[in-house]
Protein backbone atom coordinates (compact mmCIF):
# COMPACT_ATOMS: atom_id res chain seq x y z
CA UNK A 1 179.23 88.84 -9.77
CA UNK A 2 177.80 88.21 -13.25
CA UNK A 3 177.30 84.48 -11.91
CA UNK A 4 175.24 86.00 -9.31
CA UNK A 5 173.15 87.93 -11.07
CA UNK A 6 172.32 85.37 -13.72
CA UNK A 7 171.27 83.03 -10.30
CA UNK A 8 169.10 85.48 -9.41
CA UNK A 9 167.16 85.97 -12.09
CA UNK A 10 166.33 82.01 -12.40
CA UNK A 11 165.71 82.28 -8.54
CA UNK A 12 163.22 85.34 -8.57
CA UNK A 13 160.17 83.63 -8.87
CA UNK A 14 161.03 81.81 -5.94
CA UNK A 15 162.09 84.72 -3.68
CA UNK A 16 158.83 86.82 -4.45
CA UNK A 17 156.74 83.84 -2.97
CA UNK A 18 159.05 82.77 -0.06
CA UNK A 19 161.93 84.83 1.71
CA UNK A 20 161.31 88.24 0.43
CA UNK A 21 157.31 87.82 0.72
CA UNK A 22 158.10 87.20 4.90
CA UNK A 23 160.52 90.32 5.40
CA UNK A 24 157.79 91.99 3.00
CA UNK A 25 155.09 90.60 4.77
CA UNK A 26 156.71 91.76 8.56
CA UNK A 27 157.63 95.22 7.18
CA UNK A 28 153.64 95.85 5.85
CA UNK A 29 152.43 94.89 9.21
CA UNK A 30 154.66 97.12 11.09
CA UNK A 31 154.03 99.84 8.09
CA UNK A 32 150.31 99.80 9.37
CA UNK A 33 150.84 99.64 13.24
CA UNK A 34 149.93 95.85 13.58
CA UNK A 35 152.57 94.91 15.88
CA UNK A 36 150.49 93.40 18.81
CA UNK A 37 149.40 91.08 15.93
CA UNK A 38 152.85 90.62 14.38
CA UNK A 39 153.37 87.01 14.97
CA UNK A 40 149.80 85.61 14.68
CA UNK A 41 149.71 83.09 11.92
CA UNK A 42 146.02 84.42 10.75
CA UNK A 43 147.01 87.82 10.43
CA UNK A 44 150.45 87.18 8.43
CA UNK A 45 148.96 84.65 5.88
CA UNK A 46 146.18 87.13 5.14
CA UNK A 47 148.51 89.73 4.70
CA UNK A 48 150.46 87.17 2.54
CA UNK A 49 147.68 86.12 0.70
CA UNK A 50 147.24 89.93 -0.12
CA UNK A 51 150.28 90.59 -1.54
CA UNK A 52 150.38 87.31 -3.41
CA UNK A 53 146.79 85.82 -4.44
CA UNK A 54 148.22 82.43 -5.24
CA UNK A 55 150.42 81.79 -1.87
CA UNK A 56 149.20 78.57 -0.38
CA UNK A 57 151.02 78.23 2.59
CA UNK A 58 152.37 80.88 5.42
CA UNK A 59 155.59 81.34 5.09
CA UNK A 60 156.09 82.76 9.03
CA UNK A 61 157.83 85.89 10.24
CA UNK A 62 159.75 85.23 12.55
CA UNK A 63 161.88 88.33 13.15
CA UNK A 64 161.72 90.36 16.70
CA UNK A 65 159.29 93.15 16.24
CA UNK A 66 161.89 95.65 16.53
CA UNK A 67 163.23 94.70 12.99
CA UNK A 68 159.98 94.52 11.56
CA UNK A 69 159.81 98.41 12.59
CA UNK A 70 163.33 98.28 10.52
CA UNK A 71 161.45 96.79 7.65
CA UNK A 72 158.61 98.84 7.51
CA UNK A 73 159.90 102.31 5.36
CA UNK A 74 160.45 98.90 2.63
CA UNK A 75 156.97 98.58 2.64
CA UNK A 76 156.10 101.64 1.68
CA UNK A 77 157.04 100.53 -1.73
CA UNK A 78 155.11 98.43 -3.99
CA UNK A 79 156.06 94.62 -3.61
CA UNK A 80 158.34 94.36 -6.78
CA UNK A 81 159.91 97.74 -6.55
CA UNK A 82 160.20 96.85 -3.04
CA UNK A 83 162.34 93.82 -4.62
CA UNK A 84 164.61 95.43 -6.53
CA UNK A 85 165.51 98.43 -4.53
CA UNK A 86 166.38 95.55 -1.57
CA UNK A 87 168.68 93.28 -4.12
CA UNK A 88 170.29 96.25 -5.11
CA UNK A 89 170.66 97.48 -1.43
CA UNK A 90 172.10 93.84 -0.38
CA UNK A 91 174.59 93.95 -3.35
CA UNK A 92 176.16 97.16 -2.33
CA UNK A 93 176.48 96.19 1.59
CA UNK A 94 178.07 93.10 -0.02
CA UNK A 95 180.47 95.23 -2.52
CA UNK A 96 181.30 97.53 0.72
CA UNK A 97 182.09 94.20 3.00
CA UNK A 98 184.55 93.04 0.25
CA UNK A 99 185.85 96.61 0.23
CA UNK A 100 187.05 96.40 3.88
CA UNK A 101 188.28 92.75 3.39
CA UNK A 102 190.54 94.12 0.00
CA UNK A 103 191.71 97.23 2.58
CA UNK A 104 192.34 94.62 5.11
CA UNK A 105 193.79 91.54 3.84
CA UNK A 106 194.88 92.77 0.18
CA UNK A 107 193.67 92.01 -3.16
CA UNK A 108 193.16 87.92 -2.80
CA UNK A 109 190.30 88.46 -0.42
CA UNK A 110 188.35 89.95 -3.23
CA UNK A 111 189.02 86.37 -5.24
CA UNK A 112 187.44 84.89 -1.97
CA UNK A 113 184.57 87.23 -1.72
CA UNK A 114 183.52 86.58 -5.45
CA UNK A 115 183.52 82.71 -4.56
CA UNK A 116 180.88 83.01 -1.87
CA UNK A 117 177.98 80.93 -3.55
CA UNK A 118 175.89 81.51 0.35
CA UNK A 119 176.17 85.44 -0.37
CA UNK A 120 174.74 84.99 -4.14
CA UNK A 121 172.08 82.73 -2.95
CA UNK A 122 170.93 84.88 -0.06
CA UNK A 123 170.58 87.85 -2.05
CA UNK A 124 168.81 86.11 -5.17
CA UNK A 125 166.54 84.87 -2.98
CA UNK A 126 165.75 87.84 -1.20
CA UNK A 127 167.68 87.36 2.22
CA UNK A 128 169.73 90.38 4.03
CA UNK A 129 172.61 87.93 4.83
CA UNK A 130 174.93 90.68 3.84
CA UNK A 131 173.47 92.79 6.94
CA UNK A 132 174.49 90.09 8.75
CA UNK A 133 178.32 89.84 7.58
CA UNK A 134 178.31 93.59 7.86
CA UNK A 135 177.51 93.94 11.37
CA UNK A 136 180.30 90.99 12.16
CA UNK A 137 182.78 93.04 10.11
CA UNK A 138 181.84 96.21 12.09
CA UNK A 139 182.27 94.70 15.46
CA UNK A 140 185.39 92.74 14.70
CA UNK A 141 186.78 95.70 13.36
CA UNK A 142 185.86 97.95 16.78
CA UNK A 143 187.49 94.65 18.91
CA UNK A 144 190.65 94.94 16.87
CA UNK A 145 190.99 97.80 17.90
CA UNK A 146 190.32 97.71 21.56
CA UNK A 147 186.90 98.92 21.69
CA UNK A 148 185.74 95.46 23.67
CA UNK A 149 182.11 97.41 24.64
CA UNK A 150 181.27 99.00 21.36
CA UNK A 151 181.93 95.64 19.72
CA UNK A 152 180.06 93.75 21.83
CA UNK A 153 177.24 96.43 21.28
CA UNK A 154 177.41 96.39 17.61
CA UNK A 155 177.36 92.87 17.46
CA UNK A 156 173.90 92.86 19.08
CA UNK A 157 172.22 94.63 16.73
CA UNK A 158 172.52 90.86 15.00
CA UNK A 159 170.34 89.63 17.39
CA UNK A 160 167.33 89.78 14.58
CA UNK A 161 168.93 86.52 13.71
CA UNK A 162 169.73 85.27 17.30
CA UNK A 163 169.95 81.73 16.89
CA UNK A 164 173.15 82.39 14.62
CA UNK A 165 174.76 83.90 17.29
CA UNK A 166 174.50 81.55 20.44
CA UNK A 167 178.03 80.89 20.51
CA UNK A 168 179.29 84.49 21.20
CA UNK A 169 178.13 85.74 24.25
CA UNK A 170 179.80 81.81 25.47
CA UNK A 171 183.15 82.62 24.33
CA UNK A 172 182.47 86.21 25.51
CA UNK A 173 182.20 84.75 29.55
CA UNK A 174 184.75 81.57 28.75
CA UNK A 175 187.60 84.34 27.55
CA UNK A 176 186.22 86.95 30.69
CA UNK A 177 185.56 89.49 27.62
CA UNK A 178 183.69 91.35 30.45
CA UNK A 179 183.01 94.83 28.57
CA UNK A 180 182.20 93.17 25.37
CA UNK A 181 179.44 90.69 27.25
CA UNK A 182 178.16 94.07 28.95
CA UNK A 183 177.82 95.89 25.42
CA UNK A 184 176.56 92.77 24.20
CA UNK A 185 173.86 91.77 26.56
CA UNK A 186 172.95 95.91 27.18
CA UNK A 187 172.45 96.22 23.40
CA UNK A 188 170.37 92.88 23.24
CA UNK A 189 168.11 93.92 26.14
CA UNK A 190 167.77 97.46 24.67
CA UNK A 191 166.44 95.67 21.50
CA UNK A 192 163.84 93.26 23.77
CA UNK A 193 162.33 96.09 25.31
CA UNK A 194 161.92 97.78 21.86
CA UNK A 195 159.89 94.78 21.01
CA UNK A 196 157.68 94.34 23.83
CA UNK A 197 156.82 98.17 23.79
CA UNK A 198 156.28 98.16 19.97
CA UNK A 199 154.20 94.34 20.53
CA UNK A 200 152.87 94.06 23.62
CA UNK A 201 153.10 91.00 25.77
CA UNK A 202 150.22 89.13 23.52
CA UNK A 203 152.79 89.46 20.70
CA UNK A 204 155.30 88.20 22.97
CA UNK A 205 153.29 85.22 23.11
CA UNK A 206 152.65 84.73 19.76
CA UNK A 207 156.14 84.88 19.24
CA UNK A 208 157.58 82.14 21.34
CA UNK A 209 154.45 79.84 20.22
CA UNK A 210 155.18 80.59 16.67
CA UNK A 211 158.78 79.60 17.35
CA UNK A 212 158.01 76.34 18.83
CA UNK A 213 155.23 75.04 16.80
CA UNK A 214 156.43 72.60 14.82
CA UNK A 215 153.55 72.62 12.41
CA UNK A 216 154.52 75.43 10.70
CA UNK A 217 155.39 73.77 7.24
CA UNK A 218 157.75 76.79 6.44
CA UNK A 219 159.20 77.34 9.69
CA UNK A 220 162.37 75.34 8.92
CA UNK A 221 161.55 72.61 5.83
CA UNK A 222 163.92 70.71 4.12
CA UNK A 223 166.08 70.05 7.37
CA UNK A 224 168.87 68.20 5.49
CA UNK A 225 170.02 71.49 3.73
CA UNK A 226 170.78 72.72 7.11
CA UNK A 227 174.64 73.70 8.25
CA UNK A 228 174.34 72.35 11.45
CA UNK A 229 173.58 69.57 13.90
CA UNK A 230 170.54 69.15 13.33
CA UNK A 231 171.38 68.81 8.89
CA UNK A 232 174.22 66.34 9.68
CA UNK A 233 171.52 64.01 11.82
CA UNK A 234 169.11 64.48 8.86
CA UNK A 235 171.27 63.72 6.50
CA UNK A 236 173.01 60.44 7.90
CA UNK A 237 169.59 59.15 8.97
CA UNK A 238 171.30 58.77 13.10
CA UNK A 239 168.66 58.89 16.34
CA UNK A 240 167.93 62.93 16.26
CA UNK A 241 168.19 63.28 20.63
CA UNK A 242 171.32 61.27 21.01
CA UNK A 243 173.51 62.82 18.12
CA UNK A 244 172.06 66.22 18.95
CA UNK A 245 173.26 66.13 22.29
CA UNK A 246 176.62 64.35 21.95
CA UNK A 247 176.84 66.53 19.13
CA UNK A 248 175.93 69.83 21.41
CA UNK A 249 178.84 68.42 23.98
CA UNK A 250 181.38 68.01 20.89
CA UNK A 251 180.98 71.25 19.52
CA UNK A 252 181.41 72.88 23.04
CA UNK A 253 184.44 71.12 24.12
CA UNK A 254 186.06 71.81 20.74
CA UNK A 255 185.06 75.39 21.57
CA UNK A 256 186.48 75.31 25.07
CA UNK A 257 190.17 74.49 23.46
CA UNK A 258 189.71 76.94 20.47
CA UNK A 259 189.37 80.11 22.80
CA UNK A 260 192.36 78.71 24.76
CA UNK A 261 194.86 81.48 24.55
CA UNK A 262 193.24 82.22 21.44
CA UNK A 263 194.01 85.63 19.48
CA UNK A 264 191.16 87.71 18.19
CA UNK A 265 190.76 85.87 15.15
CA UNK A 266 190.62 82.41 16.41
CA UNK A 267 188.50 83.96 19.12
CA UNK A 268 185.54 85.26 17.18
CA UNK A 269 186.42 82.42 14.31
CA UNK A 270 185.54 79.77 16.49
CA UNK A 271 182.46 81.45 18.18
CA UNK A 272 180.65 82.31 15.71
CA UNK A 273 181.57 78.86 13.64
CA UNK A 274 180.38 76.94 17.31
CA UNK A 275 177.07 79.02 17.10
CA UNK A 276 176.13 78.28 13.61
CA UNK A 277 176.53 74.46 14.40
CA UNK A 278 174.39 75.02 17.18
CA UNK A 279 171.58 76.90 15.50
CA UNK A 280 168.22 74.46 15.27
CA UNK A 281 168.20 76.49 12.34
CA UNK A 282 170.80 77.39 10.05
CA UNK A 283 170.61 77.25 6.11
CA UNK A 284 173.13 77.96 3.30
CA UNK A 285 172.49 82.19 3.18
CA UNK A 286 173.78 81.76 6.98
CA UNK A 287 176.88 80.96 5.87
CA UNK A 288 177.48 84.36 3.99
CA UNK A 289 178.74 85.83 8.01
CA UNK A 290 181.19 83.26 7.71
CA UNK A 291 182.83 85.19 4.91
CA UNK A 292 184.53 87.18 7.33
CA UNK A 293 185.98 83.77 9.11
CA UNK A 294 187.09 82.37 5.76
CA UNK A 295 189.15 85.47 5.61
CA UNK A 296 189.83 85.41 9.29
CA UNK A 297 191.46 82.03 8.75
CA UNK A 298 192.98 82.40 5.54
CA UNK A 299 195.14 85.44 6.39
CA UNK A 300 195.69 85.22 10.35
CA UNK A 301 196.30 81.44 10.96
CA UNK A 302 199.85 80.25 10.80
CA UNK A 303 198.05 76.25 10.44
CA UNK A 304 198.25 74.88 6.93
CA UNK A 305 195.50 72.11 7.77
CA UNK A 306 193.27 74.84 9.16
CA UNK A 307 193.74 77.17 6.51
CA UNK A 308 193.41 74.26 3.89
CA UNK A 309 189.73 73.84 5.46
CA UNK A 310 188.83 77.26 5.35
CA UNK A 311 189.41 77.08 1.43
CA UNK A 312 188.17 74.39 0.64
CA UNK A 313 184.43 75.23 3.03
CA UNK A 314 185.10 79.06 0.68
CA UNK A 315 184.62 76.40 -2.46
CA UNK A 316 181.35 77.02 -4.63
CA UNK A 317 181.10 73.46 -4.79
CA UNK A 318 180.95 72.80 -0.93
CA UNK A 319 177.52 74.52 -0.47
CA UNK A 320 176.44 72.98 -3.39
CA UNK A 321 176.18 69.76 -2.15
CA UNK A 322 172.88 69.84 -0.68
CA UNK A 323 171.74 69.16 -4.40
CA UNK A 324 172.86 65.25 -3.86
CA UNK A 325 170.42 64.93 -1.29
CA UNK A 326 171.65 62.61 1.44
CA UNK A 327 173.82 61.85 2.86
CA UNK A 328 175.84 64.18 0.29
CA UNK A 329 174.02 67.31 1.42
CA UNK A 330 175.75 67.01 4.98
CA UNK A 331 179.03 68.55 3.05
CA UNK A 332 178.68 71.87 4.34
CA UNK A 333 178.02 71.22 7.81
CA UNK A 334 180.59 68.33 7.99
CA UNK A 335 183.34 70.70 6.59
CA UNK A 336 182.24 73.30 9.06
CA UNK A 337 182.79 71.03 12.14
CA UNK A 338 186.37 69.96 10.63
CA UNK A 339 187.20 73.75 10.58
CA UNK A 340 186.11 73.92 14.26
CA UNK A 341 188.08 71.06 14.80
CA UNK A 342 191.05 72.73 13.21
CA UNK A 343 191.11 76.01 15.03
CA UNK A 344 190.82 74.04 18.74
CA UNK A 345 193.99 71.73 17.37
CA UNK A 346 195.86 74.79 15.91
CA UNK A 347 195.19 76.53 20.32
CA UNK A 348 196.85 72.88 21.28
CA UNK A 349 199.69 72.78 18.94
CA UNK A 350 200.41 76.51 19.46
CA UNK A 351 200.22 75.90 23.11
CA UNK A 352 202.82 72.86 23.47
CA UNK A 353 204.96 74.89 21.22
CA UNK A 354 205.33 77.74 23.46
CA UNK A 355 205.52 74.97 26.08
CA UNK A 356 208.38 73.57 24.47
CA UNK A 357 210.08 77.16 23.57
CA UNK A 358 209.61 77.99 27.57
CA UNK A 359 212.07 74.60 28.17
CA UNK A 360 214.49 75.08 25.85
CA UNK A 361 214.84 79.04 27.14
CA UNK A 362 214.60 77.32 30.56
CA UNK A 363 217.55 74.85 29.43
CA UNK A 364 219.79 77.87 27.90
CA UNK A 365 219.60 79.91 31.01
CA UNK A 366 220.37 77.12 33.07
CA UNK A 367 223.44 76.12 31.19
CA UNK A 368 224.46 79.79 30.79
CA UNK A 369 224.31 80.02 34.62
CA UNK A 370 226.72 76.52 35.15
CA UNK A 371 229.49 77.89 32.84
């Protein structure tokens, strides 16, 4: 943790004027009733340019309104208090996440946790990725133990990062995980209409064109440090449209045999490693949900390639490879789609063996029956 402190204090000048100044910038809005002009570009740069004189470009929003309102008793706070109080506040969600993993997987989990370079560098530079990891913990925990609906339901209150989560509510209809889709899409449109009642349908608006407006210099820069598709295209300098969508129909199929009779871990695993490739916008703090895969994998998977992958993508030095530039900086992403890869393989080979089992049980009986 030490590591990760020290990081954070060489990264601080850079949080105050980037990621913390937009969840800063989202809560002060809400703080003064401004949601109907929540996502207008104007507004939040003048609000930016308030808190920080010398900011010279917007750094966007782009959170639902309905976690703005979440963000707005931070606000309340003066902008560097604000700061600390959060980092500290991440930390211990963090410290609490690797509490349940040490309760549930034993004392090498911890080892794990403390490795998680995406977890040090979302918190230093002032990201709530640990929110994130602590809502999949929650709702893996409630699915464990049968509560399909509340799982699905706690799961949605992710959706302030949506794009991370595309691939659940798929392997939520592919594996007919009915009551977990209904908690999941109830919770999810409980959370819309908290949006458009707190914004308005002009905010609405401003929303979706803020999301699509593709000059925004902030809204998603440096593409090649992405984990996803779109990073691995960047990086390898291939034709964007055609890799993205034979990429899109790779990443589905490989889904598609990863949920085959797939257990709970291999289940969620492979969703929520599907969705991140899929993301038009995933980046290395992303990565800290994936925490709970890494242990997922590491603990519940009978495949020595597949847990091999897992610990090797749990390396520091994996995430770190964006610092190469490209093509080096595809690491992450290209690791992530071998562990994808893995889990659907570990569904086939599992699969034939049972197949295989079944005939020689078949063969047994049948000779037990001749003599």
């Amino acid at each position: 943790m030490s590591a990760w402190i020290a990081l954070g204090i060489m990264v601080k000048p850079a949080a105050l004027s980037h990621d913390f100044l937009s969840l800063y910038t989202g809560g002060s809005l809400a703080r003064d009733g401004h949601f109907a002009q929540l996502h207008s570009l104007d507004v939040q740069f003048a609000r930016e340019r308030a808190i920080v004189p010398q900011a010279k470009v917007l750094v966007p929003f782009i959170r639902p309104a309905f976690n703005a309102a979440l963000l707005a008793p931070l606000a309340l706070l003066d902008y560097r208090t604000a700061f600390l109080l959060w980092t500290i506040a991440q930390w211990a969600i963090l410290v609490a996440c690797w509490w349940w993993g040490w309760k549930r997987f034993g004392p090498d989990a911890l080892l794990w946790g403390a490795l998680s370079l995406p977890a040090g560098i979302g918190i230093a530079h002032g990201q709530d990725a640990p929110v994130l990891l602590a809502i999949m913990i929650a709702g893996y925990h409630l699915s464990d133990r049968g509560k399909q609906g509340w799982a699905g339901l706690v799961w949605s209150l992710a959706l302030f990062k949506f794009n991370l989560l595309l691939g659940l509510p798929l392997a939520m209809i592919a594996a007919r995980r009915w009551r977990m889709l209904g908690g999941f899409a109830g919770g999810g449109a409980v959370l819309a209409l908290i949006s458009l009642a707190l914004g308005g349908v002009q905010d609405a608006r401003n929303y979706f064109a803020m999301l699509t407006d593709k000059r925004i210099e902030r809204l998603s820069p440096t593409p090649e440090f992405m984990m996803n598709l779109q990073g691995i295209a960047a990086n390898l300098g291939v034709p964007d449209v055609t890799f993205l969508v034979a990429g899109v129909i790779a990443v589905l199929a490989l889904l598609a045999c990863a949920l085959h009779n797939a257990p709970l871990w291999r289940w969620f695993s492979s969703a929520l490693i599907a969705g991140m490739l899929l993301s038009p916008h995933t980046y290395g703090y992303d990565a800290t949900a994936l925490l709970l895969v890494i242990w997922l994998v590491l603990f519940e998977s009978h495949s020595a390639p597949t847990r091999a992958i897992a610990a090797i993508f749990a390396m520091p030095l994996v995430p770190l490879t964006t610092l190469l530039g490209p093509p080096w900086a595809a690491g992450s992403a290209i690791v992530l789609v071998l562990l994808l890869e893995a889990t659907a393989w570990e569904a086939r080979w599992f699969t034939e063996r049972r197949y295989s089992a079944a005939l020689v049980q078949k063969s047994v009986s049948s000779t037990e029956r001749t003599i």
